[in-house]
Structures are given as C-alpha cells and as structure tokens.
Protein backbone atom coordinates (compact mmCIF):
# COMPACT_ATOMS: atom_id res chain seq x y z
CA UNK A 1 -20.63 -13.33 -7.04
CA UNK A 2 -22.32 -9.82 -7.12
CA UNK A 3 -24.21 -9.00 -3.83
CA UNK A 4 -28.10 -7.91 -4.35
CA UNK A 5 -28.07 -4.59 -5.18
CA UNK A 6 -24.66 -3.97 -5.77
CA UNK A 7 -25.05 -3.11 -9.36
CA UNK A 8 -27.03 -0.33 -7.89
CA UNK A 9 -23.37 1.54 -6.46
CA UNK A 10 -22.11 0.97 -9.68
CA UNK A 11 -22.87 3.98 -11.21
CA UNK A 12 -21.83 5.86 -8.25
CA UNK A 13 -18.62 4.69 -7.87
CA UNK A 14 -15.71 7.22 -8.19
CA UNK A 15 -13.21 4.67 -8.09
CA UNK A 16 -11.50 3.26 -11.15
CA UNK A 17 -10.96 -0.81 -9.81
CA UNK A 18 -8.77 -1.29 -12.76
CA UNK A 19 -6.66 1.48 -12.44
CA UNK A 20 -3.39 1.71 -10.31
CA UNK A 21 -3.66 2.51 -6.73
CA UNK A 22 -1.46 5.86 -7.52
CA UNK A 23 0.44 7.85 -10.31
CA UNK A 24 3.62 5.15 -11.47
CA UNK A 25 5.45 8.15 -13.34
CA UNK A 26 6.49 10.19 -10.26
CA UNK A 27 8.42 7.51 -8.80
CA UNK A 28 11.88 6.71 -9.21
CA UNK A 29 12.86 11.02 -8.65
CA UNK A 30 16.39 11.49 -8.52
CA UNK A 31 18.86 11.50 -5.95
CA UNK A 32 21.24 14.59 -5.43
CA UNK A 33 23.61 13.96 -2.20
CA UNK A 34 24.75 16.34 -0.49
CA UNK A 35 27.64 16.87 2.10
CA UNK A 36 26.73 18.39 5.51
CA UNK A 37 27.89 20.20 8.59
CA UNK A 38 30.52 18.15 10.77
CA UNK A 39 28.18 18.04 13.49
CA UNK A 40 25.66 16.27 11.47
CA UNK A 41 25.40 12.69 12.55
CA UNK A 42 22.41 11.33 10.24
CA UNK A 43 21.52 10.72 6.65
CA UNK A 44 18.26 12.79 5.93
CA UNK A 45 16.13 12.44 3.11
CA UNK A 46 13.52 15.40 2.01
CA UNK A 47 11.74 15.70 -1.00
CA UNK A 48 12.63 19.19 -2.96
CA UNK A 49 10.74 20.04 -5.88
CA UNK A 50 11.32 16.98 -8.34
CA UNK A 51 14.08 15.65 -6.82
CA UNK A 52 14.88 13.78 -3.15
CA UNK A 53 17.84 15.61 -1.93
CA UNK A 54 19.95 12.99 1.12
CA UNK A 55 21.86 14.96 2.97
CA UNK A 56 24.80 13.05 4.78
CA UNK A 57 27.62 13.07 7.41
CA UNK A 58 31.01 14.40 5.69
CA UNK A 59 32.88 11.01 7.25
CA UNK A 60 30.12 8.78 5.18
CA UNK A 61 31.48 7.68 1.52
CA UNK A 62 29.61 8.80 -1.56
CA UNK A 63 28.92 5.30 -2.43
CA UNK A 64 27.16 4.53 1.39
CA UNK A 65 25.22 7.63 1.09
CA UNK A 66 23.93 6.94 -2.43
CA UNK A 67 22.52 3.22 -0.85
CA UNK A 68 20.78 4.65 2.33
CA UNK A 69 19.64 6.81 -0.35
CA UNK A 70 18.35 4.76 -2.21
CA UNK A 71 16.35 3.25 0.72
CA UNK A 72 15.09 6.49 2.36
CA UNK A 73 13.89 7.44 -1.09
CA UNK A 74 11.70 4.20 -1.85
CA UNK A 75 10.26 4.76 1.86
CA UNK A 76 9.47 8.61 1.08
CA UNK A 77 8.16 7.51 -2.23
CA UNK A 78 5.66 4.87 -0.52
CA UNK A 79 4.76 7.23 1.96
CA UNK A 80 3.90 10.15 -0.69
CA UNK A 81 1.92 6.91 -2.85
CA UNK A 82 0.17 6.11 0.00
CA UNK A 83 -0.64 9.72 0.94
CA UNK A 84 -2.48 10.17 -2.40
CA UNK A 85 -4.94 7.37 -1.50
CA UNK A 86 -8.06 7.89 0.54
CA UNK A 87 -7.56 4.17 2.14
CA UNK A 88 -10.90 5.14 4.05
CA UNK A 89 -13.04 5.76 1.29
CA UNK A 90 -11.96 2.69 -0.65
CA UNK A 91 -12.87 0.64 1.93
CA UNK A 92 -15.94 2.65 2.85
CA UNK A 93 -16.98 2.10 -1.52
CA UNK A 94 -15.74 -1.70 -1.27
CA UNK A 95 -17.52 -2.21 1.91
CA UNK A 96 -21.15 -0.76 0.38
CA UNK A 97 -20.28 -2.93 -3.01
CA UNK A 98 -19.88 -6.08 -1.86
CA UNK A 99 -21.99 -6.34 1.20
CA UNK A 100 -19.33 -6.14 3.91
CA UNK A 101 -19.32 -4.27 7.42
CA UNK A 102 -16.76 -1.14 7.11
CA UNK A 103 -14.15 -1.10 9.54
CA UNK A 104 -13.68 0.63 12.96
CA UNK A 105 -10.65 2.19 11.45
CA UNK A 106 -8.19 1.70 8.15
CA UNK A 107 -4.56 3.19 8.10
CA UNK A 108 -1.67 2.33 5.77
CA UNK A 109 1.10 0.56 8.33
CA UNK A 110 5.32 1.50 7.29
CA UNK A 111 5.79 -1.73 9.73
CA UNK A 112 4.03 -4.15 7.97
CA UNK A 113 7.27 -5.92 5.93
CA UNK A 114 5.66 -9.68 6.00
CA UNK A 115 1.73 -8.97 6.09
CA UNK A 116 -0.41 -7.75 3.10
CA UNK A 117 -3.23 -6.46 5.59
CA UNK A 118 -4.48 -7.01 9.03
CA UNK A 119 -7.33 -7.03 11.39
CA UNK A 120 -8.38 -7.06 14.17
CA UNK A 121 -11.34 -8.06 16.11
CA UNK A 122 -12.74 -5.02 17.44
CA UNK A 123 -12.61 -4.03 13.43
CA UNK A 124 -9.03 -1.89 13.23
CA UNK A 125 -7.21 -2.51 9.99
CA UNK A 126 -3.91 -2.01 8.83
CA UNK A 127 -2.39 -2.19 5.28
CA UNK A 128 0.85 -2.23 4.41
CA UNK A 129 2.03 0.58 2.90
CA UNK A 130 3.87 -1.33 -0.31
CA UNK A 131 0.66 -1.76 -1.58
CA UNK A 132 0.56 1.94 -2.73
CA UNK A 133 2.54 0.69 -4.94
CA UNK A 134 0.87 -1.52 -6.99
CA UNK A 135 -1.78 -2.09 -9.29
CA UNK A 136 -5.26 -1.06 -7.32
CA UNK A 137 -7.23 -4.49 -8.46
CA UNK A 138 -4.46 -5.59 -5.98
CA UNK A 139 -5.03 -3.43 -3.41
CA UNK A 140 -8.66 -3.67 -3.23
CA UNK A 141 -8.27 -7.57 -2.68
CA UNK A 142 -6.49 -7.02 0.24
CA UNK A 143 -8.79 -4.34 1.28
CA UNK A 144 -11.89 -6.89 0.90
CA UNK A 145 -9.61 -9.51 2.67
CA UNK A 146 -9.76 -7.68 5.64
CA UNK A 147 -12.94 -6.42 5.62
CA UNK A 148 -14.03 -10.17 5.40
CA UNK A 149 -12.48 -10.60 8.74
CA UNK A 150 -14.64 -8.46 10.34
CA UNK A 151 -17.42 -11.24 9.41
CA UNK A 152 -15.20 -14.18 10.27
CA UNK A 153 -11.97 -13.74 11.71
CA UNK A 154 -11.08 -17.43 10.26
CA UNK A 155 -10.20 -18.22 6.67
CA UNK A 156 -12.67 -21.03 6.40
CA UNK A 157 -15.37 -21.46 3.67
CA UNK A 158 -17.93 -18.96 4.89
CA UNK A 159 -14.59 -16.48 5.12
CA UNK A 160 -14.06 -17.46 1.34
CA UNK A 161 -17.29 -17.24 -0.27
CA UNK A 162 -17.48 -13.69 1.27
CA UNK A 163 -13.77 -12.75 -0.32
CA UNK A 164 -14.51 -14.17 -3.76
CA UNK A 165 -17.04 -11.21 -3.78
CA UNK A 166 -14.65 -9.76 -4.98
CA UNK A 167 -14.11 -10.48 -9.00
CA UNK A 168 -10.37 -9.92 -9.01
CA UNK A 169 -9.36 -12.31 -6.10
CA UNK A 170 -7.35 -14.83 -7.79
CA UNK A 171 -5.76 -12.35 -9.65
CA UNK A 172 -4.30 -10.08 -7.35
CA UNK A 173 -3.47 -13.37 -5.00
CA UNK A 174 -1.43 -14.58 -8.01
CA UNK A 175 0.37 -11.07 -8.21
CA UNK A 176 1.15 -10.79 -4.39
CA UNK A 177 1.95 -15.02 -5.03
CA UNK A 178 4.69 -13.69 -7.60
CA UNK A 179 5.64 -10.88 -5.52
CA UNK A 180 6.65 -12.81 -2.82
CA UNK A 181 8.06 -15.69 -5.03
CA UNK A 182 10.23 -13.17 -6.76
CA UNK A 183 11.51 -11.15 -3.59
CA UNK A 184 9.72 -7.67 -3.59
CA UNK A 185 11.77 -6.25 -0.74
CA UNK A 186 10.90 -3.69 1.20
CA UNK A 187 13.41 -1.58 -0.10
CA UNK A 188 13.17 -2.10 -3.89
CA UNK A 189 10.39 -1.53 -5.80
C-alpha cells in the first residue's frame, strides 16, 4: 500500500532500498595474532590497515587466541558496518515515505542478541547491530517495524496495515524467519 503522496519522495530518495545495508567485500579481513608483554592480561582486537591485528597474553595458546579472535573481529566488523550507515536518516527517509512519525531517537544496540529492533513509548529506538549486516530491504523492515510502534505499540491489525506499508515485509520477515531457523549467532556471520 503506497501512502498519498509518497510517490512524490520518490525521486528524492538517496537511498538504494534494494541494495545492502553496507559494503559485503570488506568483511571477513584477516587475522594476524600477535604475542604480547607478560603483563598483558587481555586479548585486544584493533583494526590496522586491511587487517585486524589480536594481540594476546603470552600464557594464551595460539589456537584460543585465534577463536576470541575470531569473535572480537565479527564484533569490530559489525561495529565498522554499522558505522557506515546513517541509521537516522533511513529512518528519517522511511518515516516521510510511508507516512509514519520519526522517532525521538534511533541508535544501532551491540546488546541486542534476541531482538531485531525495539521501541519504546516515549519514541527511542534501538536496532540491533547484526542487521548491518544484511541485505538493506531487511533492514528497512525492521526500521518501519519500529517506527509503526510509535503509532501503536501493539501488533494488532491497525499495527499491521501500517507495517505492510512497507512492500518488502514478508520478505525480509522470511529472511530474519530463516536466520533464526538456521542459527545466525551472534558471533558468526
């Protein structure tokens, strides 16, 4: 269902709906491990150039470096994904598209595991930040989720008919369906 006037935006729309949320090819950098002081106590994970470099304790085996690793470098990779989205003006674009109020606030959310999106009801949002990862059809449908909320706070009928504004709803509910059948854990992507 297209909202009156929507059309209208169309044409000045920046964003590319069909288009993933961020760049896919500068994921997966490598990994170089590295050894440090005695004192050191932590496994630290920076990003250097093209590569994530973990530093770890000298005590720690190659092999339980390499796995927190692996972990610290999908969370730096979501938070660099997420970093390259303006969440605020996608909302602000959905919001003026499909007829819905724009939020109080939107911010991406590294404790959000279970949860998609949230609101709340004085209009605060929070995504989670594995959406970064995925296609952007996706994470718009969360984005208009939430923004429905701040119409009705319910999922009932009125709730729906407001969501399905959104042409790529039962789409992007069967991906995050087959996500979640399938196990996307929060530390593999």
């Amino acid at each position: 269902m297209q909202v009156p006037g929507a059309a209208d935006f169309d044409a000045q729309l920046e964003l590319d709906f069909t288009a993933p949320a961020h760049d896919p090819h500068r994921f997966r950098r490598p990994i170089e491990l590295r050894v440090g002081t005695v004192r050191r106590r932590h496994v630290q994970a920076v990003l250097e150039s093209d590569r994530i470099v973990v530093t770890h304790p000298p005590r720690m085996s190659e092999s339980e470096a390499r796995r927190i690793g692996e972990e610290l470098r999908v969370r730096l990779e979501r938070r660099i994904a997420a970093d390259e989205i303006d969440l605020e003006a996608r909302a602000r674009k959905l919001a003026r598209r499909y007829g819905l109020p724009r939020p109080a606030s939107i911010a991406w959310s590294d404790r959000q595991q279970r949860l998609w999106g949230t609101c709340t009801s004085d209009g605060v949002i929070r995504i989670s930040g594995r959406l970064a990862e995925l296609p952007g059809f996706v994470l718009d449908a969360v984005i208009v989720h939430e923004l429905a909320h701040l119409v009705h706070l319910d999922h009932g009928t009125e709730f729906d008919t407001l969501v399905r504004r959104y042409p790529k709803t039962d789409l992007a509910t069967g991906y995050l369906m087959a996500l979640d059948h399938h196990g996307f854990d929060r530390h593999e992507a």
